[in-house]
N, C-alpha and C. Protein backbone atom coordinates (compact mmCIF):
# COMPACT_ATOMS: atom_id res chain seq x y z
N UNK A 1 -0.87 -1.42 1.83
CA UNK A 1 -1.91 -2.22 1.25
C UNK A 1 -2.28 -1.60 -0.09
N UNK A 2 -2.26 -2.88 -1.27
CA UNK A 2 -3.05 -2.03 -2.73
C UNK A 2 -4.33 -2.42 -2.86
N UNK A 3 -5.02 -1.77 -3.41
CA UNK A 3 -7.03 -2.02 -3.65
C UNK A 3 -6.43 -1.79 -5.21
N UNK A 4 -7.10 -3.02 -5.98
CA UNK A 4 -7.56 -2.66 -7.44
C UNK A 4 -9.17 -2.17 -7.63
N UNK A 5 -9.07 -1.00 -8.27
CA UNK A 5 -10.35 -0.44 -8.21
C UNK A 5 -10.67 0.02 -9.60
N UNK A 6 -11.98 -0.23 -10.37
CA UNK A 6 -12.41 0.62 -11.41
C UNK A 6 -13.30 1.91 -11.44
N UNK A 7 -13.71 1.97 -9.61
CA UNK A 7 -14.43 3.24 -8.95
C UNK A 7 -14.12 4.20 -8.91
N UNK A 8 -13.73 5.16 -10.22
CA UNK A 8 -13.53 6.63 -10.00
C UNK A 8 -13.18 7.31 -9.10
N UNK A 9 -14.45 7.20 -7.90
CA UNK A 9 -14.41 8.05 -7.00
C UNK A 9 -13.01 7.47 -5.61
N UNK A 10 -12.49 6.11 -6.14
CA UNK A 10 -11.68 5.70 -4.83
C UNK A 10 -10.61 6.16 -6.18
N UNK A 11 -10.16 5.89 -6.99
CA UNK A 11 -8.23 6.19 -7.95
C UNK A 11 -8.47 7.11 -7.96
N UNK A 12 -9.15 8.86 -7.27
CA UNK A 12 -9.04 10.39 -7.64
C UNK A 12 -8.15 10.69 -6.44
N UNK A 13 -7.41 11.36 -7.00
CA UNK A 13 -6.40 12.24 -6.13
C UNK A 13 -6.96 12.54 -4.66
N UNK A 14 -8.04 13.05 -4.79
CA UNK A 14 -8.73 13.55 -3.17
C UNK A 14 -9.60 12.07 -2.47
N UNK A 15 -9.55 11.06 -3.67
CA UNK A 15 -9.72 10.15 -2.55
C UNK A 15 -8.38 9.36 -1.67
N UNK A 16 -7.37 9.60 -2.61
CA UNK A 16 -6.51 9.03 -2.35
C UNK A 16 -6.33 9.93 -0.77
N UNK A 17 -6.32 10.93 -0.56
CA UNK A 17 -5.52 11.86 0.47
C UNK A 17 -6.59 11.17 1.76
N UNK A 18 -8.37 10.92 1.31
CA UNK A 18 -8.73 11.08 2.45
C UNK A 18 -8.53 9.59 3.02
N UNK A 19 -8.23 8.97 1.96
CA UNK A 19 -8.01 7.59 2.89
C UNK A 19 -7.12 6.83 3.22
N UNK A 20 -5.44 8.11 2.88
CA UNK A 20 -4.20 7.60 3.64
C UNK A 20 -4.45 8.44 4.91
N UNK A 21 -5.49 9.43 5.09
CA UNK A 21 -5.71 10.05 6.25
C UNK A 21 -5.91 9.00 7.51
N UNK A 22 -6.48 7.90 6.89
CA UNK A 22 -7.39 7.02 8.11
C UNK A 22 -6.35 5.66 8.17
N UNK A 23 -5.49 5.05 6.81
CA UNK A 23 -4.86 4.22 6.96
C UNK A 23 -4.21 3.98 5.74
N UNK A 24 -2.78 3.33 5.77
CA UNK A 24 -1.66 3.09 4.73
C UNK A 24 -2.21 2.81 3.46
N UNK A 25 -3.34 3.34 2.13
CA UNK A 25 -3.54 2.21 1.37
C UNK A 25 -3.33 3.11 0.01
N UNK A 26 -3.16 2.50 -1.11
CA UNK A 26 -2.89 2.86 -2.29
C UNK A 26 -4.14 2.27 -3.20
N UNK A 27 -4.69 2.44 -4.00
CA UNK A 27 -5.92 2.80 -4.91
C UNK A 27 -5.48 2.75 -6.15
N UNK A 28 -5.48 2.08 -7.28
CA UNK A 28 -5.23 2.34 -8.40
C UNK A 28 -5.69 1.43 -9.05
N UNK A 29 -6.08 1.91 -10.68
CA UNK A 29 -7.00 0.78 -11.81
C UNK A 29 -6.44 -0.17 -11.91
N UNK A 30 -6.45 -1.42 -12.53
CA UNK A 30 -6.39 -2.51 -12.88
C UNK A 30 -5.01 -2.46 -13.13
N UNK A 31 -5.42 -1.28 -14.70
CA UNK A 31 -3.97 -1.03 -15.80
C UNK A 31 -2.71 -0.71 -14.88
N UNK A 32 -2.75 0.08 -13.88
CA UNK A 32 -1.48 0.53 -12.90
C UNK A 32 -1.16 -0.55 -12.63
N UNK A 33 -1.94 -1.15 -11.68
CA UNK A 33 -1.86 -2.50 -11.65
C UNK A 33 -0.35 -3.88 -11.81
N UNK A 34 -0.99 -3.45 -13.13
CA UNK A 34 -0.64 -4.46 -14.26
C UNK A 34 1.11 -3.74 -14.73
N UNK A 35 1.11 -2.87 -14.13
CA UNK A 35 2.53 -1.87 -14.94
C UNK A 35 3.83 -2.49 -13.57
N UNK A 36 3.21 -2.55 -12.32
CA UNK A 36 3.77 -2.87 -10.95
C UNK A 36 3.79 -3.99 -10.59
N UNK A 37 3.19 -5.08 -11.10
CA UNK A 37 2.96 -6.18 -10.02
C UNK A 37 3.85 -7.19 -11.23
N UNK A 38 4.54 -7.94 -10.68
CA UNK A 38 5.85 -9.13 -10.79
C UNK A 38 5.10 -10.74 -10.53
N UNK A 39 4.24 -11.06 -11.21
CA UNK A 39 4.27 -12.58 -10.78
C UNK A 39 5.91 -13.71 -10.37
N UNK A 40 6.75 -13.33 -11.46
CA UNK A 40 7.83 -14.09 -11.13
C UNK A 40 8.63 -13.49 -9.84
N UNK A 41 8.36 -12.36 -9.01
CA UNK A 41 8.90 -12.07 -8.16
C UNK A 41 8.15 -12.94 -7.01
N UNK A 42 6.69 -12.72 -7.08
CA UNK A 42 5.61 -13.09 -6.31
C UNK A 42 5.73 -14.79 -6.01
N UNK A 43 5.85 -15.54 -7.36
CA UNK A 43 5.85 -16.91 -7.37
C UNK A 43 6.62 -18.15 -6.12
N UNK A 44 7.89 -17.82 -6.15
CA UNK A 44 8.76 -18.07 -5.34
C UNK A 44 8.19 -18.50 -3.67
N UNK A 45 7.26 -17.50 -3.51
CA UNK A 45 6.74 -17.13 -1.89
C UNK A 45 5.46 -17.64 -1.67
N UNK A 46 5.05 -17.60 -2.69
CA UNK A 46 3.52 -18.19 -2.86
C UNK A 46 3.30 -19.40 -2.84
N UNK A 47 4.15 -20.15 -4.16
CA UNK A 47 3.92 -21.44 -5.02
C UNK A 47 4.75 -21.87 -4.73
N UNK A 48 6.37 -21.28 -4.54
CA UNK A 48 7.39 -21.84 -4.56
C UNK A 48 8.25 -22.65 -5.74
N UNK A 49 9.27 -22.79 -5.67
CA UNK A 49 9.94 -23.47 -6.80
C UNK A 49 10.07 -22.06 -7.68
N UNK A 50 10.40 -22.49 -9.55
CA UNK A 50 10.89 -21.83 -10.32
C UNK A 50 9.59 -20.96 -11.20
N UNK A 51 9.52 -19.65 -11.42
CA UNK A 51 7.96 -18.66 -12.26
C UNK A 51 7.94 -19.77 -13.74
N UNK A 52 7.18 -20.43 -14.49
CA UNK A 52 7.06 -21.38 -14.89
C UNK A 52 6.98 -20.15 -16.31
N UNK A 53 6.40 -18.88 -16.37
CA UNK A 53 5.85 -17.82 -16.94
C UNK A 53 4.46 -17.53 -17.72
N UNK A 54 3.94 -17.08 -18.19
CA UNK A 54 2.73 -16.83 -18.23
C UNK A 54 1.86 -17.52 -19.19
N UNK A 55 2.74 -18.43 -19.93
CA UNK A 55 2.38 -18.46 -21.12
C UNK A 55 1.88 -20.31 -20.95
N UNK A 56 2.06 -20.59 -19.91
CA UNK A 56 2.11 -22.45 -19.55
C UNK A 56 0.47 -22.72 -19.06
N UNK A 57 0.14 -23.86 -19.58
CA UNK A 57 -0.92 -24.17 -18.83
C UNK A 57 -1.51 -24.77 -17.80
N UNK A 58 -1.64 -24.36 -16.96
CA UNK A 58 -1.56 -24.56 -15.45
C UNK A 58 -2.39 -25.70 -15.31
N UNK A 59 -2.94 -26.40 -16.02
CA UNK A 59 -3.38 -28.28 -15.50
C UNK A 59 -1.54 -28.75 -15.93
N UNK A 60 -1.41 -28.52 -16.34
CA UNK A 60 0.47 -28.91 -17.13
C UNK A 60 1.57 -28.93 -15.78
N UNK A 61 1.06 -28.27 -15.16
CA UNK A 61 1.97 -28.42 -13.53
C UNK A 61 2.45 -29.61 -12.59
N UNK A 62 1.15 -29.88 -12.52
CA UNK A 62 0.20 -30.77 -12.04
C UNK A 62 0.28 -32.32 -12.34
N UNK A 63 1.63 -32.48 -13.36
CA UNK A 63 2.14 -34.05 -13.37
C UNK A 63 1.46 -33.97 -14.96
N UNK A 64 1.76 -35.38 -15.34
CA UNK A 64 0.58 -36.01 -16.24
C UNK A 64 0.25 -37.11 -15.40
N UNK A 65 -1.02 -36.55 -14.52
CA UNK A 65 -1.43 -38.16 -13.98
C UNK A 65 -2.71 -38.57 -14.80
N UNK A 66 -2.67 -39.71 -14.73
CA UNK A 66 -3.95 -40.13 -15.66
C UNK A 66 -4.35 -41.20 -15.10
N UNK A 67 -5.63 -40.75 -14.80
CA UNK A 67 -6.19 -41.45 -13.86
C UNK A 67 -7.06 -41.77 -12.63
């Protein structure tokens, strides 16, 4: 399990130890984050179909219905 956290006291080294002590989890800022995580890997499983990429505007999906 990942937690995005900006709480100091949970991304410090000794929090990290005491709370894989109690259960599987990983702790890290936003920015780590952001260095690891794959939307186009993610997409597929989620949304399904083809990662459209980041740059599209998501009412744009959604057809042109009008109406």
């Amino acid at each position: 399990m990942h937690v995005v956290s900006l709480d100091e006291s949970l991304t410090s080294a000794r929090a990290a130890v005491g709370l894989r002590d109690r259960f599987p989890v990983s702790v890290r800022e936003p920015r780590a984050f952001a260095t690891v995580f794959s939307p186009a890997a993610l997409y597929p499983d989620v949304v399904g179909g083809e990662y459209p990429g980041p740059d599209r505007d998501p009412r744009s999906l959604a057809g042109n219905h009008h109406g």
